[in-house]
N, C-alpha and C. Protein backbone atom coordinates (compact mmCIF):
# COMPACT_ATOMS: atom_id res chain seq x y z
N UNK A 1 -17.53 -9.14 -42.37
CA UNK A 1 -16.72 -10.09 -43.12
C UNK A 1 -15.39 -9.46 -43.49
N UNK A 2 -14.31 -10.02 -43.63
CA UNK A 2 -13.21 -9.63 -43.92
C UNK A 2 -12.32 -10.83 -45.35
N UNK A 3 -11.97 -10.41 -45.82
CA UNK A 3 -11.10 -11.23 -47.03
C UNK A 3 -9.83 -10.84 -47.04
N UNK A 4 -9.04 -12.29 -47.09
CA UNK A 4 -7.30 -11.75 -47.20
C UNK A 4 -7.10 -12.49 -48.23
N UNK A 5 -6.68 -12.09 -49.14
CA UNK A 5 -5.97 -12.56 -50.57
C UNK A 5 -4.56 -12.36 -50.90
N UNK A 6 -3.61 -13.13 -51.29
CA UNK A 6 -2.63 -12.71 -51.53
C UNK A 6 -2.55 -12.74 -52.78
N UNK A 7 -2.12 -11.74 -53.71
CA UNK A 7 -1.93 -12.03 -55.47
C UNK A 7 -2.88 -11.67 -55.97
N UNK A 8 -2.56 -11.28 -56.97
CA UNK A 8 -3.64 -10.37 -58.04
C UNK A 8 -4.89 -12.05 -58.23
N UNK A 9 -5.91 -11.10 -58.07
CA UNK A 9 -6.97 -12.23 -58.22
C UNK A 9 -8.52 -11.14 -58.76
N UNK A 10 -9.27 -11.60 -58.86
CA UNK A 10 -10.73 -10.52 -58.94
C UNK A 10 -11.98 -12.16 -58.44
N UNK A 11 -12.73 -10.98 -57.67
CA UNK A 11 -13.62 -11.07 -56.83
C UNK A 11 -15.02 -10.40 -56.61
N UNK A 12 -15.94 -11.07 -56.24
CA UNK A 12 -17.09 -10.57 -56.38
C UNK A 12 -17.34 -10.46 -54.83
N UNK A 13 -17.76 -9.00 -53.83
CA UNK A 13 -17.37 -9.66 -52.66
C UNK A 13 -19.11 -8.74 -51.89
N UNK A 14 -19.72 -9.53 -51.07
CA UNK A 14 -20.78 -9.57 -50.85
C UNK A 14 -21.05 -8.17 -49.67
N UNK A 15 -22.24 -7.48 -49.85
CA UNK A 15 -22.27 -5.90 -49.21
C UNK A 15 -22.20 -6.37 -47.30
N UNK A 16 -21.16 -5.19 -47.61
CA UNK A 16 -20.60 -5.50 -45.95
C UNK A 16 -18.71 -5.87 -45.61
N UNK A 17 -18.69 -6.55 -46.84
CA UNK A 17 -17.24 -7.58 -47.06
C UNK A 17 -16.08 -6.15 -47.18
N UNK A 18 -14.81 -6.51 -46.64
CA UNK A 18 -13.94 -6.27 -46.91
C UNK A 18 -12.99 -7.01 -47.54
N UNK A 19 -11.66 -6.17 -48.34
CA UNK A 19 -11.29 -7.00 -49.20
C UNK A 19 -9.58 -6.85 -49.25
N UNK A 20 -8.45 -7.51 -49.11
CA UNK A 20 -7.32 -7.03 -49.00
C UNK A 20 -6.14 -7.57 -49.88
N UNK A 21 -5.68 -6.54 -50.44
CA UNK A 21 -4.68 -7.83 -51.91
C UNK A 21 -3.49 -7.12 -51.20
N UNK A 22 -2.49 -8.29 -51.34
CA UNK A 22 -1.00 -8.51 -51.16
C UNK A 22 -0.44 -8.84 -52.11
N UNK A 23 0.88 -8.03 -52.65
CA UNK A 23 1.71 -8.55 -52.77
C UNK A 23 3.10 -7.61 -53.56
N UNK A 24 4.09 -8.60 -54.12
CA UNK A 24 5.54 -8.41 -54.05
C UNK A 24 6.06 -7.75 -54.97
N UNK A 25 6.72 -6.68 -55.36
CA UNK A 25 6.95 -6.47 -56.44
C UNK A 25 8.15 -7.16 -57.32
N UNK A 26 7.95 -7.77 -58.14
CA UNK A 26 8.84 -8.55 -58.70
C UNK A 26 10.32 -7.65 -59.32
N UNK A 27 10.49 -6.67 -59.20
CA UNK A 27 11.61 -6.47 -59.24
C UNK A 27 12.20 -6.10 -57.72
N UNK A 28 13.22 -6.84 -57.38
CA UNK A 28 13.68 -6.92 -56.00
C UNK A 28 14.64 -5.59 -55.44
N UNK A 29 15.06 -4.46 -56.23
CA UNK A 29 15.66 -3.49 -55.70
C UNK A 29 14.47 -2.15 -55.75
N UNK A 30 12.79 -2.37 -55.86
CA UNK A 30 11.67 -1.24 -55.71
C UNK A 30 11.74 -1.05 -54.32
N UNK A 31 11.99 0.02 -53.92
CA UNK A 31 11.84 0.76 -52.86
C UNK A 31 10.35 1.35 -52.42
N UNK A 32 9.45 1.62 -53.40
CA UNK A 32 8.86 2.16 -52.87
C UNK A 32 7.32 1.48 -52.49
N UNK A 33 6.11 1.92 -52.03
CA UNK A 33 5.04 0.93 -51.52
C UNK A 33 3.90 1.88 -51.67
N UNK A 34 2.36 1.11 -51.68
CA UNK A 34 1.43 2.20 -51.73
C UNK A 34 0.19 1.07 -50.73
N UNK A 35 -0.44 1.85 -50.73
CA UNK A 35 -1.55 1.71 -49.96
C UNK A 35 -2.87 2.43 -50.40
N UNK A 36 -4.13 1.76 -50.89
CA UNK A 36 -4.90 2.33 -51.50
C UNK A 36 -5.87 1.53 -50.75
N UNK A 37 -6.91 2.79 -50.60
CA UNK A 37 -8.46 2.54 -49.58
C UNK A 37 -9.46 2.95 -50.08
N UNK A 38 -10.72 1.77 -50.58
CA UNK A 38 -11.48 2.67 -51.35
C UNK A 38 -12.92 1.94 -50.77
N UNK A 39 -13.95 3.43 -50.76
CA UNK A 39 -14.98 3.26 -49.78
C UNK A 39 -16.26 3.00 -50.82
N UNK A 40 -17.04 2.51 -50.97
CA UNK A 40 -18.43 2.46 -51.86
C UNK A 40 -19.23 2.55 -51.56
N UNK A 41 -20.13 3.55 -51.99
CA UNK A 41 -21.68 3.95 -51.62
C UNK A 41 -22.54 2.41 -51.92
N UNK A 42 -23.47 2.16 -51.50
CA UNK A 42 -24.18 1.00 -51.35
C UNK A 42 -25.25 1.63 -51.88
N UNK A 43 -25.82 3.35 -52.38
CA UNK A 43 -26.43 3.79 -52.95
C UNK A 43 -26.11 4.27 -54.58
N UNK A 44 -26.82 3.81 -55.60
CA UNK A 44 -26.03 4.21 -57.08
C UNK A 44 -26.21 5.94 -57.10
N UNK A 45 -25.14 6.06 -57.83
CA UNK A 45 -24.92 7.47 -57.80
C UNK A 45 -25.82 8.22 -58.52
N UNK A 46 -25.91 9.83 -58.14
CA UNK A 46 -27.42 10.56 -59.18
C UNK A 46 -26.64 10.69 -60.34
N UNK A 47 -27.41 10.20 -61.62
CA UNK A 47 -27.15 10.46 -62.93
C UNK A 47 -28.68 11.47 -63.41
N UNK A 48 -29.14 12.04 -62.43
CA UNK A 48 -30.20 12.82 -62.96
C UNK A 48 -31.73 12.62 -62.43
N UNK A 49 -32.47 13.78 -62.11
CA UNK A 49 -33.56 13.34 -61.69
C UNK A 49 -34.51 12.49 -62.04
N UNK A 50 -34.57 11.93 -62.99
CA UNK A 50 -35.39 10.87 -63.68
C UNK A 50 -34.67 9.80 -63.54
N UNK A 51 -33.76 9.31 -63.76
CA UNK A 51 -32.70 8.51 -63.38
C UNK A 51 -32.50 7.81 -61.95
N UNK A 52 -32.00 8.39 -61.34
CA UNK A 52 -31.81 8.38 -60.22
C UNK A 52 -32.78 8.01 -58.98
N UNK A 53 -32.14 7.31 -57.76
CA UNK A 53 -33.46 7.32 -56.85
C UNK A 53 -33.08 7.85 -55.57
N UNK A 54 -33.80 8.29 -55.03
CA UNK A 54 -34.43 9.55 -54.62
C UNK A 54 -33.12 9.75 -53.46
N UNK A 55 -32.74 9.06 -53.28
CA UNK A 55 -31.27 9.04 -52.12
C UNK A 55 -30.34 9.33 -52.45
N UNK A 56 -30.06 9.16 -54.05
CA UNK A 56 -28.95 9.48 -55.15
C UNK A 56 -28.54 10.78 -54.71
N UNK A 57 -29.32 11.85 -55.01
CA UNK A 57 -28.66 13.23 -54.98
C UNK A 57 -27.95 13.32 -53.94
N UNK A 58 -28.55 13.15 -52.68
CA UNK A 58 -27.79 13.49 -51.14
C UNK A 58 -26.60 12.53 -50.86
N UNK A 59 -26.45 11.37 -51.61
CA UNK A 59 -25.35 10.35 -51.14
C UNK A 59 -24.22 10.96 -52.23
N UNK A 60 -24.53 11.37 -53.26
CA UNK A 60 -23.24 11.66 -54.25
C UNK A 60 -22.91 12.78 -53.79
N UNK A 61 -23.99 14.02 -53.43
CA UNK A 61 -23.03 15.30 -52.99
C UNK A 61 -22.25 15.12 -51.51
N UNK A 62 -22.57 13.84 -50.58
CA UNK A 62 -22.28 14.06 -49.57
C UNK A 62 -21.02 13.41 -49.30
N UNK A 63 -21.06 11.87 -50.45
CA UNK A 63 -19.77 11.70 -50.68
C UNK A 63 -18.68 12.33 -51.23
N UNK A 64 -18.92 13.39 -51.87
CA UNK A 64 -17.93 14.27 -53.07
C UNK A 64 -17.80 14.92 -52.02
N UNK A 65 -18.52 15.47 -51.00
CA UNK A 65 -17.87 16.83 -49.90
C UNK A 65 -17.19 15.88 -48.62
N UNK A 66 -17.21 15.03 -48.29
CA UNK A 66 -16.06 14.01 -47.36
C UNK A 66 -14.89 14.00 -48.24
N UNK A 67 -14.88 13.72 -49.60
CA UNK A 67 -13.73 14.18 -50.31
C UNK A 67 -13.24 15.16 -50.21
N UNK A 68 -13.92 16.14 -50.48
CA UNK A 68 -13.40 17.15 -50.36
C UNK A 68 -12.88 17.73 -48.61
N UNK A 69 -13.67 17.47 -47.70
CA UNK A 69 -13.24 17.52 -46.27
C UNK A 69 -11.92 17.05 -45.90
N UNK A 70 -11.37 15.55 -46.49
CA UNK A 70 -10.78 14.58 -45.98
C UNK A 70 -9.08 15.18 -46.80
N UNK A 71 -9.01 15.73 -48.00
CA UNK A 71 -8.05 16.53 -48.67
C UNK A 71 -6.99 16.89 -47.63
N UNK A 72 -7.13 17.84 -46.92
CA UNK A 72 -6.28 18.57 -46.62
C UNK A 72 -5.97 18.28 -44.92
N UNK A 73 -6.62 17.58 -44.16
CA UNK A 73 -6.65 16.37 -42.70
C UNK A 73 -5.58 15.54 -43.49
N UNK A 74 -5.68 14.53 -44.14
CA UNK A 74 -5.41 13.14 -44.17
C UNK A 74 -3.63 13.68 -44.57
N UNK A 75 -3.43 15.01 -45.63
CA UNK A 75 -2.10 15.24 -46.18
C UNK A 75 -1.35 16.00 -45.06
N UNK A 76 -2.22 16.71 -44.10
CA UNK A 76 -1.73 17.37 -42.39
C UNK A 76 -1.19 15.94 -41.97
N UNK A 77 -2.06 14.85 -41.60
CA UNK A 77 -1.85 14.36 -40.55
C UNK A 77 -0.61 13.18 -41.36
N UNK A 78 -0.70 12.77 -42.26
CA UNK A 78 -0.11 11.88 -42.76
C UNK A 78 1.01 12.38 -43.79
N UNK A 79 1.19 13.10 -44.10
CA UNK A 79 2.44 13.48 -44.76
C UNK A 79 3.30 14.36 -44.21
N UNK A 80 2.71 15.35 -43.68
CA UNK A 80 3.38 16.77 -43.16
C UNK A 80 3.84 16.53 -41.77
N UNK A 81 2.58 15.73 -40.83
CA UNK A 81 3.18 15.67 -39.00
C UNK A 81 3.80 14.43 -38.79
N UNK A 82 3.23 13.13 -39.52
CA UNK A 82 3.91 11.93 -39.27
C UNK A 82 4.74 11.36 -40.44
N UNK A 83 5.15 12.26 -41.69
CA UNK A 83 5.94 11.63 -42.35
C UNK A 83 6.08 10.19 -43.10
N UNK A 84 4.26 9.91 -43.14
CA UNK A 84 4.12 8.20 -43.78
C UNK A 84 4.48 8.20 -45.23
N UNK A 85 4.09 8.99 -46.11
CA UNK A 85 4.52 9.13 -47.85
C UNK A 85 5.01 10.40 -48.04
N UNK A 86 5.42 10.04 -49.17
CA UNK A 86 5.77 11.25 -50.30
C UNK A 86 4.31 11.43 -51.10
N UNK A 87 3.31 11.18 -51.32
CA UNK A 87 2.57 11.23 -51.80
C UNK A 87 1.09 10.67 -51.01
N UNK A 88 0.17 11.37 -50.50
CA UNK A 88 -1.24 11.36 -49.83
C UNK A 88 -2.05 11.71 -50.62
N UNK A 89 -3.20 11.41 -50.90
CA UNK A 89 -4.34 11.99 -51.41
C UNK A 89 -5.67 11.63 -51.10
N UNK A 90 -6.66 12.25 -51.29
CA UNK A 90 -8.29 11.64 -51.03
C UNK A 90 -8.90 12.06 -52.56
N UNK A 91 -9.68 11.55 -52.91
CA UNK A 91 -10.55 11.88 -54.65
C UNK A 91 -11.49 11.09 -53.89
N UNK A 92 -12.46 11.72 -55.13
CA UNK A 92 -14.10 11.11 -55.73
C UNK A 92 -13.75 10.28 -56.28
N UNK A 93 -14.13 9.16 -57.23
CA UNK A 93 -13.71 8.51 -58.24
C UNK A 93 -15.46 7.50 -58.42
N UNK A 94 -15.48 7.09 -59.79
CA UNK A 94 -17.19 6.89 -60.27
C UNK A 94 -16.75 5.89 -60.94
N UNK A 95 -16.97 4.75 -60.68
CA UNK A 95 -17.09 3.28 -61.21
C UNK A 95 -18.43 2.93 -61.42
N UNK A 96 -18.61 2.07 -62.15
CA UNK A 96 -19.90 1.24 -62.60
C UNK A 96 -19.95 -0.28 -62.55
N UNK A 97 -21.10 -0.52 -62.02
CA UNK A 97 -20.97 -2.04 -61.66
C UNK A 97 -21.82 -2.62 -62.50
N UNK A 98 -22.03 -4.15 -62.67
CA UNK A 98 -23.23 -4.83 -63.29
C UNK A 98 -23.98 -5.30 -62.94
N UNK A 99 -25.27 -4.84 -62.65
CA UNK A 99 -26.30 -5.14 -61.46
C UNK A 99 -27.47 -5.55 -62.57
N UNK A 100 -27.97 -6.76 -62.55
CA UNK A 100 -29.12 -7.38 -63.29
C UNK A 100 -29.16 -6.69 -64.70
N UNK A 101 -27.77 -6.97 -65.44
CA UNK A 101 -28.02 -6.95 -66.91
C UNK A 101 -27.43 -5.16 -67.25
N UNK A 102 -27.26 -4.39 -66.55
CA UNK A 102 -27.66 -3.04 -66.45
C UNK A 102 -25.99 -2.45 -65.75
N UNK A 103 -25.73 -1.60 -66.44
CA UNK A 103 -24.51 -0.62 -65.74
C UNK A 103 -25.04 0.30 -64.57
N UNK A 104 -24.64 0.25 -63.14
CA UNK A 104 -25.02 1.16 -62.33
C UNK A 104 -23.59 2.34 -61.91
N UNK A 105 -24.05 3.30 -61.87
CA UNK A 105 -22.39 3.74 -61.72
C UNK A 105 -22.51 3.92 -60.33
N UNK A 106 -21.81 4.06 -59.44
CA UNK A 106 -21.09 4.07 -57.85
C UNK A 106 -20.34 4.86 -57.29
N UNK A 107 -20.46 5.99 -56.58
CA UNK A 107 -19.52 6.63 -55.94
C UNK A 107 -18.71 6.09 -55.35
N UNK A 108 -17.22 6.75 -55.39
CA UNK A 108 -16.14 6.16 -54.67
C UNK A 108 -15.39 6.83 -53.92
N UNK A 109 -14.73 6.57 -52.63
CA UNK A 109 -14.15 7.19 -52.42
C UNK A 109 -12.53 6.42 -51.68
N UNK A 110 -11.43 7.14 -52.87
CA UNK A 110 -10.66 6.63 -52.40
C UNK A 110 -9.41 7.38 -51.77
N UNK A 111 -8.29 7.07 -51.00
CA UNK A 111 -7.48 7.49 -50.43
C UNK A 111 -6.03 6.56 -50.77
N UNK A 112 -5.11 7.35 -51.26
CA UNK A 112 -3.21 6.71 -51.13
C UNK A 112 -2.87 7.11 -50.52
N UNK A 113 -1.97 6.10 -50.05
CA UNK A 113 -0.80 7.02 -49.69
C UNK A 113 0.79 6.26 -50.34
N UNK A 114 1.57 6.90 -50.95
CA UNK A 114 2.52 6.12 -51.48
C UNK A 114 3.95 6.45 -50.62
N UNK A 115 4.76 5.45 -50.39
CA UNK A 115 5.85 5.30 -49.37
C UNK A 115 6.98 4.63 -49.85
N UNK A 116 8.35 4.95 -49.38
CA UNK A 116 9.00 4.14 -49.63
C UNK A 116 9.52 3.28 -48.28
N UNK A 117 10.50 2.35 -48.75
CA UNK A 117 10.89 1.40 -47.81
C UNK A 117 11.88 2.08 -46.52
N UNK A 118 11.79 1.55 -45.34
CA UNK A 118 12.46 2.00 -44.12
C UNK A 118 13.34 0.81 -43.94
């Protein structure tokens, strides 16, 4: 599935779905642009062995080390050889969702890159 939205909106979007927001910056002389990509474990993250289920541990350390892998590739290939931003990055990042009444928190993994106009 894919979703195109233009304009700040919020959405509930079903496992599998992609999701894409557009739009303008209202002051008309901003030069600059970003691009943000963010990946979600479909497994809740380990908050602890009692806690947690049993897939937790291996999906959070394995997502935190693609973070960590993806660091220093993504700022080679995209900042340094092809010149797309002034600013690249990859992080972890831990959101929580609301799943039947209950906070689940979620590994994340996201990537910028911030640019200005050509």
């Amino acid at each position: 599935n894919h979703i195109c939205i233009t304009g700040p909106d919020y959405l509930r979007l079903e496992c599998g779905s992609n999701f894409e927001l557009h739009f303008s910056s209202e002051n008309t002389q901003e030069e600059n642009g970003a691009v943000l990509m963010t990946f979600q474990s479909h497994i809740p993250s380990f908050r602890g062995m009692t806690l947690s289920l049993n897939d937790s541990l291996y999906s959070t350390a394995s997502i935190r080390l693609i973070c960590h892998m993806l660091r220093e590739p993504l700022f080679n290939k995209l900042r340094t050889k092809q010149q797309l931003g002034y600013i690249v990055s990859s992080y972890y990042d831990l959101e929580s969702c609301l799943l039947k009444a209950r906070y689940i928190p979620i590994d994340l993994v996201s990537i910028v890159v911030m640019t200005r106009k050509i």
